[in-house]
N, C-alpha and C. Protein backbone atom coordinates (compact mmCIF):
# COMPACT_ATOMS: atom_id res chain seq x y z
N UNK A 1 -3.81 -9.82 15.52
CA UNK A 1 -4.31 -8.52 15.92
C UNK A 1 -5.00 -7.87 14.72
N UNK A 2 -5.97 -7.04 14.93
CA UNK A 2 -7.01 -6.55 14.05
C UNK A 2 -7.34 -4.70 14.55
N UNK A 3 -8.24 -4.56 13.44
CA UNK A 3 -8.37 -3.32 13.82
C UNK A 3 -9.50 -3.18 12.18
N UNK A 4 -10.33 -2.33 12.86
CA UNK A 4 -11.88 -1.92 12.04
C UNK A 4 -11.58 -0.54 11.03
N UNK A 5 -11.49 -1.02 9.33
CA UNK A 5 -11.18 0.04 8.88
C UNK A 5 -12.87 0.61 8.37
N UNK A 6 -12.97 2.36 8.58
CA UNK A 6 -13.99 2.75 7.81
C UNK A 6 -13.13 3.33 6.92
N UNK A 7 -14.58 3.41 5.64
CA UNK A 7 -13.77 4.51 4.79
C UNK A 7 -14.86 4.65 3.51
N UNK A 8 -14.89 5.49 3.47
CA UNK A 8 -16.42 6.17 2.77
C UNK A 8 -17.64 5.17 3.14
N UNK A 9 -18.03 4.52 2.19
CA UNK A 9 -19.24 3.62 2.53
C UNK A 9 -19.27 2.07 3.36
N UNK A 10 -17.28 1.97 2.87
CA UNK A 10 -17.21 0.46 3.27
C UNK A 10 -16.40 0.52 4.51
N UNK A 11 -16.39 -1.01 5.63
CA UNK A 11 -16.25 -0.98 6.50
C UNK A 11 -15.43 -2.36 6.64
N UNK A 12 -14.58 -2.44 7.01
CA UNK A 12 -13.64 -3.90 6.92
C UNK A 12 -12.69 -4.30 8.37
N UNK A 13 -12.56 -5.39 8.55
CA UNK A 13 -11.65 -5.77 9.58
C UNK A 13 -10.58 -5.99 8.92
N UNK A 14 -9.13 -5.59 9.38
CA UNK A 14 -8.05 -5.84 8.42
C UNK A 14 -7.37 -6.09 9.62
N UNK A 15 -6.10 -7.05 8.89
CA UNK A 15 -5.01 -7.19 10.27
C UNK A 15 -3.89 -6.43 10.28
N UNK A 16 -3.11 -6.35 11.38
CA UNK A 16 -2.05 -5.59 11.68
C UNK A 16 -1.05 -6.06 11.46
N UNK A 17 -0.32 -5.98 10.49
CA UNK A 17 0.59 -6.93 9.78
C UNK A 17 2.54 -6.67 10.39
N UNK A 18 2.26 -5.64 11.68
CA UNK A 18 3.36 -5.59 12.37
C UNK A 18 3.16 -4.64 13.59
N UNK A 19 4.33 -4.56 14.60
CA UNK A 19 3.94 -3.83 15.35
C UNK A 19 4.03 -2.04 15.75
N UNK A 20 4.39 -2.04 14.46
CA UNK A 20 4.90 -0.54 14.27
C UNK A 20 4.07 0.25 12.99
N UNK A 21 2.93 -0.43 12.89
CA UNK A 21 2.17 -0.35 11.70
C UNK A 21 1.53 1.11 11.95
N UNK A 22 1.38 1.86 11.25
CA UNK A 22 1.09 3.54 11.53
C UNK A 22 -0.15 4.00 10.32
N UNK A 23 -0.77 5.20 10.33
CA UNK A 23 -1.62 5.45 9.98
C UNK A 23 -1.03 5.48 8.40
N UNK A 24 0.30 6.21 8.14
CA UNK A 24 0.67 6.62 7.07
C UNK A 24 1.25 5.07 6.31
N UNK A 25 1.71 4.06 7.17
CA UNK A 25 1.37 2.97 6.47
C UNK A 25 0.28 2.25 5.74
N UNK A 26 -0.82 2.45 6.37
CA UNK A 26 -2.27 2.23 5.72
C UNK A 26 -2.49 2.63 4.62
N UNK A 27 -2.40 4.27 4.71
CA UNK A 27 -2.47 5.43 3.43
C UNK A 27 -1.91 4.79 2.24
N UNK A 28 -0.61 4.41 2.72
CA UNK A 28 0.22 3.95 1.45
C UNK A 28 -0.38 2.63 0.56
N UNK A 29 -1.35 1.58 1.60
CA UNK A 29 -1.46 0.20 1.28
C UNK A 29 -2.68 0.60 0.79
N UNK A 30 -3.35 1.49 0.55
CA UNK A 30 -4.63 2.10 -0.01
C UNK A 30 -4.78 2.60 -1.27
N UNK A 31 -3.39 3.00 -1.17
CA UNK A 31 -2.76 4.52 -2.85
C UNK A 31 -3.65 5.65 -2.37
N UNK A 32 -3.47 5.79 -0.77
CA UNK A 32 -4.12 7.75 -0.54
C UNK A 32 -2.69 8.56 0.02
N UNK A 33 -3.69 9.96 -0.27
CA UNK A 33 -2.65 10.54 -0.12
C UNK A 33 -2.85 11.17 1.28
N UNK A 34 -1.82 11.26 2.47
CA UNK A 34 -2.48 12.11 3.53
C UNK A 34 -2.70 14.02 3.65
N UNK A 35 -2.30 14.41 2.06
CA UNK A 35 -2.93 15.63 1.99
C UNK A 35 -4.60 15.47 1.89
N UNK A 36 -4.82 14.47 1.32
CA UNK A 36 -6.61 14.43 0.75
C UNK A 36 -7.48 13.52 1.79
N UNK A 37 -6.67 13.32 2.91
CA UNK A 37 -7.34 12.06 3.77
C UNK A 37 -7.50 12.90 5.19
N UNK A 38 -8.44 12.59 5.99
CA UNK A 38 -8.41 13.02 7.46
C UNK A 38 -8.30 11.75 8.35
N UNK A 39 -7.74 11.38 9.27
CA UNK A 39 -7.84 10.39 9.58
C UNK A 39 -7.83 10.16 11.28
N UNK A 40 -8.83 9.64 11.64
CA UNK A 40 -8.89 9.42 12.73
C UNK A 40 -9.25 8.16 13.53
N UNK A 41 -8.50 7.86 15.12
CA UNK A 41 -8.56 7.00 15.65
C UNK A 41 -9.63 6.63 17.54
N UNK A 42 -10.40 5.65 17.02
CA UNK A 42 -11.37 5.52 17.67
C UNK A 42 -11.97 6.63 17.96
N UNK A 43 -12.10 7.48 17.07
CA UNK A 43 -13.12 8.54 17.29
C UNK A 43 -12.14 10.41 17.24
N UNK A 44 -11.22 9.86 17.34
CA UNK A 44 -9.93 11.60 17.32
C UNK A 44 -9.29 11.67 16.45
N UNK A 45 -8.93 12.62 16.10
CA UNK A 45 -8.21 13.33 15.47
C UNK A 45 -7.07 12.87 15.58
N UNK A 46 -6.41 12.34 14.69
CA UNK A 46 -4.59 11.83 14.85
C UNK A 46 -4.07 11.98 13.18
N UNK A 47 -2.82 11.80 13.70
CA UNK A 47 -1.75 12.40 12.59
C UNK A 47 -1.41 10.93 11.97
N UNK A 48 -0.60 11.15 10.74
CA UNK A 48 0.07 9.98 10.05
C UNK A 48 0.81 9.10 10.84
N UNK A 49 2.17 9.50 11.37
CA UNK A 49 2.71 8.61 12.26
C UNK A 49 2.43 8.01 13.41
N UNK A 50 0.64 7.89 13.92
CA UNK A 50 0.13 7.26 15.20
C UNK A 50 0.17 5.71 14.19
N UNK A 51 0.77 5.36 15.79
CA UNK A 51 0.80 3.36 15.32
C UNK A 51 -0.46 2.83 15.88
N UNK A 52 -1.29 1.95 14.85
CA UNK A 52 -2.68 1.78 14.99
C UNK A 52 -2.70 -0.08 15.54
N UNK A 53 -3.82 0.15 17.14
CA UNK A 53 -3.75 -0.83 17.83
C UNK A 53 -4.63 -1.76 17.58
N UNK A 54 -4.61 -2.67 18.42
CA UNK A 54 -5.46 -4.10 18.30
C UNK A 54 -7.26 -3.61 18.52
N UNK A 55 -7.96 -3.60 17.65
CA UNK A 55 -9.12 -3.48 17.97
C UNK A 55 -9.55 -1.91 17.92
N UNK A 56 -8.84 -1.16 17.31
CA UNK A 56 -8.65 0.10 16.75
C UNK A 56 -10.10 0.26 15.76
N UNK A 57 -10.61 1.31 16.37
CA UNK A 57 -11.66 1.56 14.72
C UNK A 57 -10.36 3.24 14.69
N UNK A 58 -10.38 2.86 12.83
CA UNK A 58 -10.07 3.77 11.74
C UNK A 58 -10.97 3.97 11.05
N UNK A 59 -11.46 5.18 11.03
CA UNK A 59 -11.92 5.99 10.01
C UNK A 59 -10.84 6.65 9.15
N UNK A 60 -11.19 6.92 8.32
CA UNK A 60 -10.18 7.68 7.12
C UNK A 60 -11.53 8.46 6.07
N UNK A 61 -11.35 10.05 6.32
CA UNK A 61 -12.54 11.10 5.74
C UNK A 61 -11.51 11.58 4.59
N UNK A 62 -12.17 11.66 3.60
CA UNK A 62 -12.00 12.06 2.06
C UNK A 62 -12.16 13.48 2.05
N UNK A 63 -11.00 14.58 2.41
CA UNK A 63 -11.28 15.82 2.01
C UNK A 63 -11.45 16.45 0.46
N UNK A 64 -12.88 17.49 0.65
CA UNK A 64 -13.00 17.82 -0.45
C UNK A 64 -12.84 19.30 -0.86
N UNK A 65 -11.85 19.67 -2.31
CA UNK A 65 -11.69 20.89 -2.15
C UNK A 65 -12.28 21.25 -3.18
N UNK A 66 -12.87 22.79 -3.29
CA UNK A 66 -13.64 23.34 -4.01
C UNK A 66 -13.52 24.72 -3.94
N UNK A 67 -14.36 25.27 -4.64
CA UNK A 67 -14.52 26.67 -4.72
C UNK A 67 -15.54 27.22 -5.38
């Protein structure tokens, strides 16, 4: 099982290395943090603990703070 990661410029097929595999697992296998990350599935808005499916596009958006 697979699933399409974006994430800034690059774009990768990665596998699903279990079946309980979750957004905030990713985060971790990345070194992000989900304060600085937006992350969404096939196109929505979802939280850390959504478990990410077979053929899943992930995006993951880089929040930027400023002033």
């Amino acid at each position: 099982m697979t699933f399409k990661l974006k994430y800034k410029n690059n774009e990768e097929t990665r596998e699903i290395p279990n079946d309980n595999y979750t957004i905030n697992d990713l985060l971790s296998e990345l070194g992000l943090s989900s304060q600085t990350i937006v992350s969404k599935q096939n196109g929505e808005l979802v939280i850390e603990d959504t478990v990410i499916n077979d053929d899943d596009e992930i995006q993951l958006v880089q929040i930027i703070y400023g002033g």
